[in-house]
PDB file of N, CA and C in Angstrom:
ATOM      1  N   UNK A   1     113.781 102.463 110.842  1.00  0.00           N
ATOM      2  CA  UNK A   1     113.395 103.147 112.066  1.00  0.00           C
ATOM      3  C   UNK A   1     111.897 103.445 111.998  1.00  0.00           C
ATOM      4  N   UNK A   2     111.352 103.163 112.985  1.00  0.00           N
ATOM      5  CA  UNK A   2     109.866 103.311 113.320  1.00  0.00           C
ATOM      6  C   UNK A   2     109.552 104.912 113.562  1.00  0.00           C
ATOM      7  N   UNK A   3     108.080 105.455 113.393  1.00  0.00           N
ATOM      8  CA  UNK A   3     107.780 106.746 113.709  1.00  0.00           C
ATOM      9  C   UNK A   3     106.845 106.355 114.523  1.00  0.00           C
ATOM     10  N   UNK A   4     106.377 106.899 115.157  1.00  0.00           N
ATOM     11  CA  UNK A   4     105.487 107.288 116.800  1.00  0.00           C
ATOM     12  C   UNK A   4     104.818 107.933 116.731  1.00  0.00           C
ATOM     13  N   UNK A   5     103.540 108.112 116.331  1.00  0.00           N
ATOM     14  CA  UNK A   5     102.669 108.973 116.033  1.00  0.00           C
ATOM     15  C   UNK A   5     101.645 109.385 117.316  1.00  0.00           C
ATOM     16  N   UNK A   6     102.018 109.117 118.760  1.00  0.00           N
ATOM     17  CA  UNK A   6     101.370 108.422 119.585  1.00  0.00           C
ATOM     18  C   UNK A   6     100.889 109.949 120.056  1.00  0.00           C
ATOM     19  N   UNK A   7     101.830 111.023 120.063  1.00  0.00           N
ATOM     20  CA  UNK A   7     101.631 112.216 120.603  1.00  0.00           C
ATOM     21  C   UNK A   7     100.816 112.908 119.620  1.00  0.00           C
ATOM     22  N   UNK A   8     100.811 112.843 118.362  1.00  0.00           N
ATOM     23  CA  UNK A   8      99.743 113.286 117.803  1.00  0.00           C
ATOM     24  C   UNK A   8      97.959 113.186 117.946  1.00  0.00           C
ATOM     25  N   UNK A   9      98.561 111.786 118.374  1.00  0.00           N
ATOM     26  CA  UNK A   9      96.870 110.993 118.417  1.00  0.00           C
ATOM     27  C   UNK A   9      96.615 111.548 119.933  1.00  0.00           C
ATOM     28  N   UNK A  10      97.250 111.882 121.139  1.00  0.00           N
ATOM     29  CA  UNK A  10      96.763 112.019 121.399  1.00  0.00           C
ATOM     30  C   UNK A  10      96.211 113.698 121.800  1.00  0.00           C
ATOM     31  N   UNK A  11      97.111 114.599 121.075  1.00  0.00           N
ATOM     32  CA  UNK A  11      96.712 115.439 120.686  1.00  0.00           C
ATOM     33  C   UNK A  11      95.381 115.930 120.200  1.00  0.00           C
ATOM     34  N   UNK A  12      94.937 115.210 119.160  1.00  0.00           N
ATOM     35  CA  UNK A  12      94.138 115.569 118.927  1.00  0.00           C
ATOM     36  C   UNK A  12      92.653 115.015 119.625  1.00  0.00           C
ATOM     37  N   UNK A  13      93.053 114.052 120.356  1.00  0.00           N
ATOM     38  CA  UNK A  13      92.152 113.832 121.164  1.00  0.00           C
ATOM     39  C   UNK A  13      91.983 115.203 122.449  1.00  0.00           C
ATOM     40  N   UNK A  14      92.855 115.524 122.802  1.00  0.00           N
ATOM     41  CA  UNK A  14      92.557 116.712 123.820  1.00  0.00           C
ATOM     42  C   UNK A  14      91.844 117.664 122.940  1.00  0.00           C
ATOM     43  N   UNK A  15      92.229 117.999 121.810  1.00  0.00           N
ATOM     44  CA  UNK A  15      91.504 119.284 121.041  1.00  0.00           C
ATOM     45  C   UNK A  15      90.266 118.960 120.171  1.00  0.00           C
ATOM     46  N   UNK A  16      89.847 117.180 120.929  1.00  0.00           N
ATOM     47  CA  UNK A  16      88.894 116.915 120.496  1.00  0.00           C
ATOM     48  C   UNK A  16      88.489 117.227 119.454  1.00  0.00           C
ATOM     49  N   UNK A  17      89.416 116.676 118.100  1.00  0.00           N
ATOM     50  CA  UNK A  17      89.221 116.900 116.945  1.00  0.00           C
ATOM     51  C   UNK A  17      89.093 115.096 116.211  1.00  0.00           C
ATOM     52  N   UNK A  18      88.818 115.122 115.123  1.00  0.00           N
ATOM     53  CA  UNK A  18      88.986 113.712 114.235  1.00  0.00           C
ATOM     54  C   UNK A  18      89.849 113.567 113.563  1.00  0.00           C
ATOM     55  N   UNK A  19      90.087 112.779 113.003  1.00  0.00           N
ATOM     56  CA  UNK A  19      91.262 112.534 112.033  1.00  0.00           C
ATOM     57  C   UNK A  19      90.713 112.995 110.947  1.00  0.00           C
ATOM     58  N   UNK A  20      89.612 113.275 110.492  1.00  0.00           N
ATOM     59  CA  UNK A  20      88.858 113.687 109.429  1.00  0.00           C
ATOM     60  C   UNK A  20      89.281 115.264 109.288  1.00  0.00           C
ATOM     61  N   UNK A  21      89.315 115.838 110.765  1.00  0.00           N
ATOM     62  CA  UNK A  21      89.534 117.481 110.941  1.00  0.00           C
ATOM     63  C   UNK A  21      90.480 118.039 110.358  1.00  0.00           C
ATOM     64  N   UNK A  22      91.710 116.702 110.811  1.00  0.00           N
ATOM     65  CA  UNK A  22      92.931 117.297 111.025  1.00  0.00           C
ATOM     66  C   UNK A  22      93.348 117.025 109.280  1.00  0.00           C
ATOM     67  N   UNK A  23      92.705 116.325 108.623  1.00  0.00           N
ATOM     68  CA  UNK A  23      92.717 115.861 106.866  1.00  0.00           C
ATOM     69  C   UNK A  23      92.603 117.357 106.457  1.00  0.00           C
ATOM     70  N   UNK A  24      91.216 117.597 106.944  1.00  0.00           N
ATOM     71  CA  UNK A  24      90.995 118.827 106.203  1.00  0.00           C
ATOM     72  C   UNK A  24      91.516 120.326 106.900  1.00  0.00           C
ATOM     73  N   UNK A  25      91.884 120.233 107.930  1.00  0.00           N
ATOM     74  CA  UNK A  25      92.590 121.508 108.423  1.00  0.00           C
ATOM     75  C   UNK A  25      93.738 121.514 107.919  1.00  0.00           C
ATOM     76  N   UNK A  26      94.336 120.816 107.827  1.00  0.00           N
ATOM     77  CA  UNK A  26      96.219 120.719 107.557  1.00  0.00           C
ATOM     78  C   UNK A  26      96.216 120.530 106.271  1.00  0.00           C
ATOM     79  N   UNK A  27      94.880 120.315 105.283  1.00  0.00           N
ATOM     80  CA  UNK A  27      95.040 119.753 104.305  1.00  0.00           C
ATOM     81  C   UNK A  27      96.363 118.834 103.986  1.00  0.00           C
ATOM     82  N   UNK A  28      96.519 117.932 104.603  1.00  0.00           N
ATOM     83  CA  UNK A  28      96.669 116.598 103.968  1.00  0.00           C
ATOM     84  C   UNK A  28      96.029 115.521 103.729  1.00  0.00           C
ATOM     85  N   UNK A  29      96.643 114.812 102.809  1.00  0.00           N
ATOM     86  CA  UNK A  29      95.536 114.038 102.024  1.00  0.00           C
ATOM     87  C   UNK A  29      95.495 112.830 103.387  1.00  0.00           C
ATOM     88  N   UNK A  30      94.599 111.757 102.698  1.00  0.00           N
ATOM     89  CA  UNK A  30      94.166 110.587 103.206  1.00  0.00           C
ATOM     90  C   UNK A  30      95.498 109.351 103.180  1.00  0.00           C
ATOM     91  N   UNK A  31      96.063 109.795 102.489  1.00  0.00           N
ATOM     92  CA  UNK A  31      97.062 108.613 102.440  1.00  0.00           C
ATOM     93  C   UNK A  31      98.354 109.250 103.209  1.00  0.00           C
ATOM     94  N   UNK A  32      98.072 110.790 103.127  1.00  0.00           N
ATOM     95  CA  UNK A  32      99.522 110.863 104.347  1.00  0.00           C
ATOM     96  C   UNK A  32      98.919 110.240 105.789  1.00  0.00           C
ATOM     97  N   UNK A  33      97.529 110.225 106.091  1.00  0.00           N
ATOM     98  CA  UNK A  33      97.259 110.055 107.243  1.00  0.00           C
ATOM     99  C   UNK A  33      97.580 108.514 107.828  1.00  0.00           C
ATOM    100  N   UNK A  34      97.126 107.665 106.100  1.00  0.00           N
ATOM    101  CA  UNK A  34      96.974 106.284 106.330  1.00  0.00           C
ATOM    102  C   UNK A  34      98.363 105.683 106.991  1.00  0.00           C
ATOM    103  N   UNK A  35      99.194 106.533 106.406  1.00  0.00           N
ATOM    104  CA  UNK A  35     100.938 105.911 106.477  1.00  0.00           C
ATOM    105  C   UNK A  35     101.177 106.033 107.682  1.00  0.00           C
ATOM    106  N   UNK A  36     100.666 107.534 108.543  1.00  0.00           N
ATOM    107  CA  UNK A  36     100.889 107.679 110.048  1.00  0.00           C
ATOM    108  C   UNK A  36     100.782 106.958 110.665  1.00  0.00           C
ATOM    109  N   UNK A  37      99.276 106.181 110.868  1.00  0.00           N
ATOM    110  CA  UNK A  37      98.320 104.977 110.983  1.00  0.00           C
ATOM    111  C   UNK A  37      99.105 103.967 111.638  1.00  0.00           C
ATOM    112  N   UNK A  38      99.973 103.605 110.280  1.00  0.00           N
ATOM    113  CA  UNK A  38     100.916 102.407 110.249  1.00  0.00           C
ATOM    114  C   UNK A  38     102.313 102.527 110.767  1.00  0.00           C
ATOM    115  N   UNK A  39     102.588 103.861 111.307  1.00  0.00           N
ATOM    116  CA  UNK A  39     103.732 104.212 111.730  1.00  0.00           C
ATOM    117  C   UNK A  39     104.830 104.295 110.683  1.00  0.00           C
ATOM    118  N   UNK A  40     104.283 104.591 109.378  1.00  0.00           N
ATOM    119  CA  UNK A  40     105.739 104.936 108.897  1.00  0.00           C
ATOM    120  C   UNK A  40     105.418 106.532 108.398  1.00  0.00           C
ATOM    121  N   UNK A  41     107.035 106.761 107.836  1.00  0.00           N
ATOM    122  CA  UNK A  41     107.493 107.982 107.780  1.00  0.00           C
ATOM    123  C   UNK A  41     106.630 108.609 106.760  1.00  0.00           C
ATOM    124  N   UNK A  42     106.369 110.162 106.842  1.00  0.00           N
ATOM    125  CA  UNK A  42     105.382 111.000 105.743  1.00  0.00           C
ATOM    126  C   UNK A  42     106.863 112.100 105.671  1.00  0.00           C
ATOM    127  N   UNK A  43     106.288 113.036 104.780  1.00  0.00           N
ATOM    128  CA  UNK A  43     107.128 113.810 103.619  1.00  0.00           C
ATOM    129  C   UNK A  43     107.097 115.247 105.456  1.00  0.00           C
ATOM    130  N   UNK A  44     108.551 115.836 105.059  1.00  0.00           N
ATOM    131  CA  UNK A  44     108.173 117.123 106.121  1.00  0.00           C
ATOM    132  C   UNK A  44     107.449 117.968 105.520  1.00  0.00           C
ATOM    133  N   UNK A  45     107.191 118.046 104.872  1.00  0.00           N
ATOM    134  CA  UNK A  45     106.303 119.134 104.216  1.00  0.00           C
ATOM    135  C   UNK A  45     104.780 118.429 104.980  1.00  0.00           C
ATOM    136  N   UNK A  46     104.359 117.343 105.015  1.00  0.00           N
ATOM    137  CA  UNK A  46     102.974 117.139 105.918  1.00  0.00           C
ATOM    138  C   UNK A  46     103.396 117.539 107.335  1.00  0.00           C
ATOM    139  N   UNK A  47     104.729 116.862 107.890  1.00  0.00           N
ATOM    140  CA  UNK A  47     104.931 117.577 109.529  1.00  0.00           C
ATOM    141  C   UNK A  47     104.354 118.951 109.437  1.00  0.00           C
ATOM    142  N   UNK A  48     104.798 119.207 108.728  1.00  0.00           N
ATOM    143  CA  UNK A  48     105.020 121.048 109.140  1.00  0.00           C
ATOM    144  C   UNK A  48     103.848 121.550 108.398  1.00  0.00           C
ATOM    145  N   UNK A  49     102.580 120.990 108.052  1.00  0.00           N
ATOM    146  CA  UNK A  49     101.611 121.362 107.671  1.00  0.00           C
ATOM    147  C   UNK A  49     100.596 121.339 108.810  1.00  0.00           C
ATOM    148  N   UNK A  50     101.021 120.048 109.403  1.00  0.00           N
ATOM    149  CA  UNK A  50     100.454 120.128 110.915  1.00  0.00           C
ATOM    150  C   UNK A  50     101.075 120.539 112.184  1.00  0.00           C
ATOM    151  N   UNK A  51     102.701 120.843 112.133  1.00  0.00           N
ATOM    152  CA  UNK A  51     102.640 121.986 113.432  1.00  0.00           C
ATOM    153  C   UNK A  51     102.430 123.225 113.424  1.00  0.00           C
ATOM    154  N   UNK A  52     102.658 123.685 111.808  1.00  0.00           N
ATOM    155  CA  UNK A  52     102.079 124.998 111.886  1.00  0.00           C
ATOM    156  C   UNK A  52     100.171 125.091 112.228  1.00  0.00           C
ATOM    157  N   UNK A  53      99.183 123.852 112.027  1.00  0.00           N
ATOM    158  CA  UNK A  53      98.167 123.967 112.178  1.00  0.00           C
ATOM    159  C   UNK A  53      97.509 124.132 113.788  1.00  0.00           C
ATOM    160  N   UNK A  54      98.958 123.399 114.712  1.00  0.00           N
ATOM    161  CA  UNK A  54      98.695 123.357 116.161  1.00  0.00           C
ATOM    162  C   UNK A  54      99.848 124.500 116.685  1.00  0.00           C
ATOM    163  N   UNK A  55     101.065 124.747 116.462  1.00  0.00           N
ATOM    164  CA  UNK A  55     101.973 125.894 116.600  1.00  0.00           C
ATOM    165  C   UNK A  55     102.245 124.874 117.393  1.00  0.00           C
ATOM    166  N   UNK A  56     102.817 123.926 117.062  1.00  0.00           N
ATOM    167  CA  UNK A  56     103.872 122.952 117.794  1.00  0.00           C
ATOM    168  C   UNK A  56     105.090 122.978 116.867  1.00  0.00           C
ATOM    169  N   UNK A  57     106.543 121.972 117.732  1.00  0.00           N
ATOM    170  CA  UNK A  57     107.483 121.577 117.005  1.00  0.00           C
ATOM    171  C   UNK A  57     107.238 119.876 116.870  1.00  0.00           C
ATOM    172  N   UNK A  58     108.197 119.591 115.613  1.00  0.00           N
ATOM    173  CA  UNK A  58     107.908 118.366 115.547  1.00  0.00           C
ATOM    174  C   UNK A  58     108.164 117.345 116.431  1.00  0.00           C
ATOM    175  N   UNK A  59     108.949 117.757 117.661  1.00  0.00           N
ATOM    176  CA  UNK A  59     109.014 116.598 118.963  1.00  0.00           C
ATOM    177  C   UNK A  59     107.395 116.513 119.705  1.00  0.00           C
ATOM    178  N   UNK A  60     106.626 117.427 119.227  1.00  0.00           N
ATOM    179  CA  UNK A  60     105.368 117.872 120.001  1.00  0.00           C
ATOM    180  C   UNK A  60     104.515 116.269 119.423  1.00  0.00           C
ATOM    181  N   UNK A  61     104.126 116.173 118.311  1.00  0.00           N
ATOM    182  CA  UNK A  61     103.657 115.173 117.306  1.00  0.00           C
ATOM    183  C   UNK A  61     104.150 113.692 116.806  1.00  0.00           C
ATOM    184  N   UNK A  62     105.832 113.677 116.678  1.00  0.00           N
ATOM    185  CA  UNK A  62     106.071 112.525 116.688  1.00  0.00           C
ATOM    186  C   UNK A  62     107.352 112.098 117.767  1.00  0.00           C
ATOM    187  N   UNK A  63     108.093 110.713 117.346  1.00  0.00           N
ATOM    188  CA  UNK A  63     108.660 110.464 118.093  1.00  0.00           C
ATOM    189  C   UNK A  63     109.473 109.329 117.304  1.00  0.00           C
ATOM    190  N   UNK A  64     110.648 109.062 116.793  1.00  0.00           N
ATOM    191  CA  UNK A  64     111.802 107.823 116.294  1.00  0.00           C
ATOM    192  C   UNK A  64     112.089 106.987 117.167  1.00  0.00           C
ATOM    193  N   UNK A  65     111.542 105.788 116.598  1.00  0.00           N
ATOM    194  CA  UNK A  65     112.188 104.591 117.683  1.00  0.00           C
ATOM    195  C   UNK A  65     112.756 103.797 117.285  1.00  0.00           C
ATOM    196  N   UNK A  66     114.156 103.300 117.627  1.00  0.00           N
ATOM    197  CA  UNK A  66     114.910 102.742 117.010  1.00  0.00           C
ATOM    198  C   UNK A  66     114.476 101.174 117.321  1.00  0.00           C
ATOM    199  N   UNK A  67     115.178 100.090 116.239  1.00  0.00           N
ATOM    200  CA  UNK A  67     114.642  98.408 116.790  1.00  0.00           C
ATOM    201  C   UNK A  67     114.983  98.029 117.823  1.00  0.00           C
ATOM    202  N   UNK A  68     115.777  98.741 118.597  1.00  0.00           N
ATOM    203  CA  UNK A  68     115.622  98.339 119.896  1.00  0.00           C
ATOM    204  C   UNK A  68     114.902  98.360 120.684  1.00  0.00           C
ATOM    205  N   UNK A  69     114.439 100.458 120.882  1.00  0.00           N
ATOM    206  CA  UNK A  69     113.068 100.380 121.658  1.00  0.00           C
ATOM    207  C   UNK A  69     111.710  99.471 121.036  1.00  0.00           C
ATOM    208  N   UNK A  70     111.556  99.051 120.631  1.00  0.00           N
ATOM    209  CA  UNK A  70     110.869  98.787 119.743  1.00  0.00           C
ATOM    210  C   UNK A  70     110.825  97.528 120.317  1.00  0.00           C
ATOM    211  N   UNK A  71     111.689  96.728 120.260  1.00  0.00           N
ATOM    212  CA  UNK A  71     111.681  95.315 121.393  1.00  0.00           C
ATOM    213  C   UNK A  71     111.453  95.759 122.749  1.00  0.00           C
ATOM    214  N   UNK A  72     112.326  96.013 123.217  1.00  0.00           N
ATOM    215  CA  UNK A  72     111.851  96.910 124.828  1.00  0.00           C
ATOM    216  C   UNK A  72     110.770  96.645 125.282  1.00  0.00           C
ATOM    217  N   UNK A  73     109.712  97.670 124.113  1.00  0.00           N
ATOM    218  CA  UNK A  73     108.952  98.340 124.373  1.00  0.00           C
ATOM    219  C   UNK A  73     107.612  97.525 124.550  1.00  0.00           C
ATOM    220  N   UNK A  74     107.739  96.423 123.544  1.00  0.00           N
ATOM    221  CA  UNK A  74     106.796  95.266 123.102  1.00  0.00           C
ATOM    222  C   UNK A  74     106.960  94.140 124.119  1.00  0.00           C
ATOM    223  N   UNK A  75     108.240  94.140 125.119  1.00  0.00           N
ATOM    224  CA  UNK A  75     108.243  92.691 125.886  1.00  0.00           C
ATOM    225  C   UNK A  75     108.223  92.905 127.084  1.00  0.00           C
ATOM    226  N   UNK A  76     107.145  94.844 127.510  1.00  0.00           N
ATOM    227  CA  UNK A  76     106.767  94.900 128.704  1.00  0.00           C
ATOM    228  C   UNK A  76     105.986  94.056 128.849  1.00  0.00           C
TER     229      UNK A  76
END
């Protein structure tokens, strides 16, 4: 199953922050970020390092897509 990082990104684009910010605000490292990147899964302990940093829940940030949407989604 795929992760969706799509609401994060653009999150932090409204709070006009970097990915650099959000490294060092949430303190997580560089490689939890890299994995986001690529859409796969990080540890909850990073979720919840970054909704407690925005006071979101985790539907706020990501999103599971199963291989279906996933075709769907790709043969608009």
């Amino acid at each position: 199953m795929k992760v969706c990082y799509d609401k994060l990104w653009k999150l932090l684009i409204d709070k006009k922050m970097k990915k650099t910010d959000l490294i060092r605000e949430a303190k997580i490292s560089s490689n939890v970020l890299a994995k986001m990147g690529k859409e796969e899964s990080v540890s909850l302990e990073s979720i919840g390092k970054i909704c407690s940093l925005f006071g979101c829940n985790v539907d706020d940030i990501l999103e599971f897509q199963s291989p279906e949407q996933i075709t769907t989604n790709s043969g608009e």
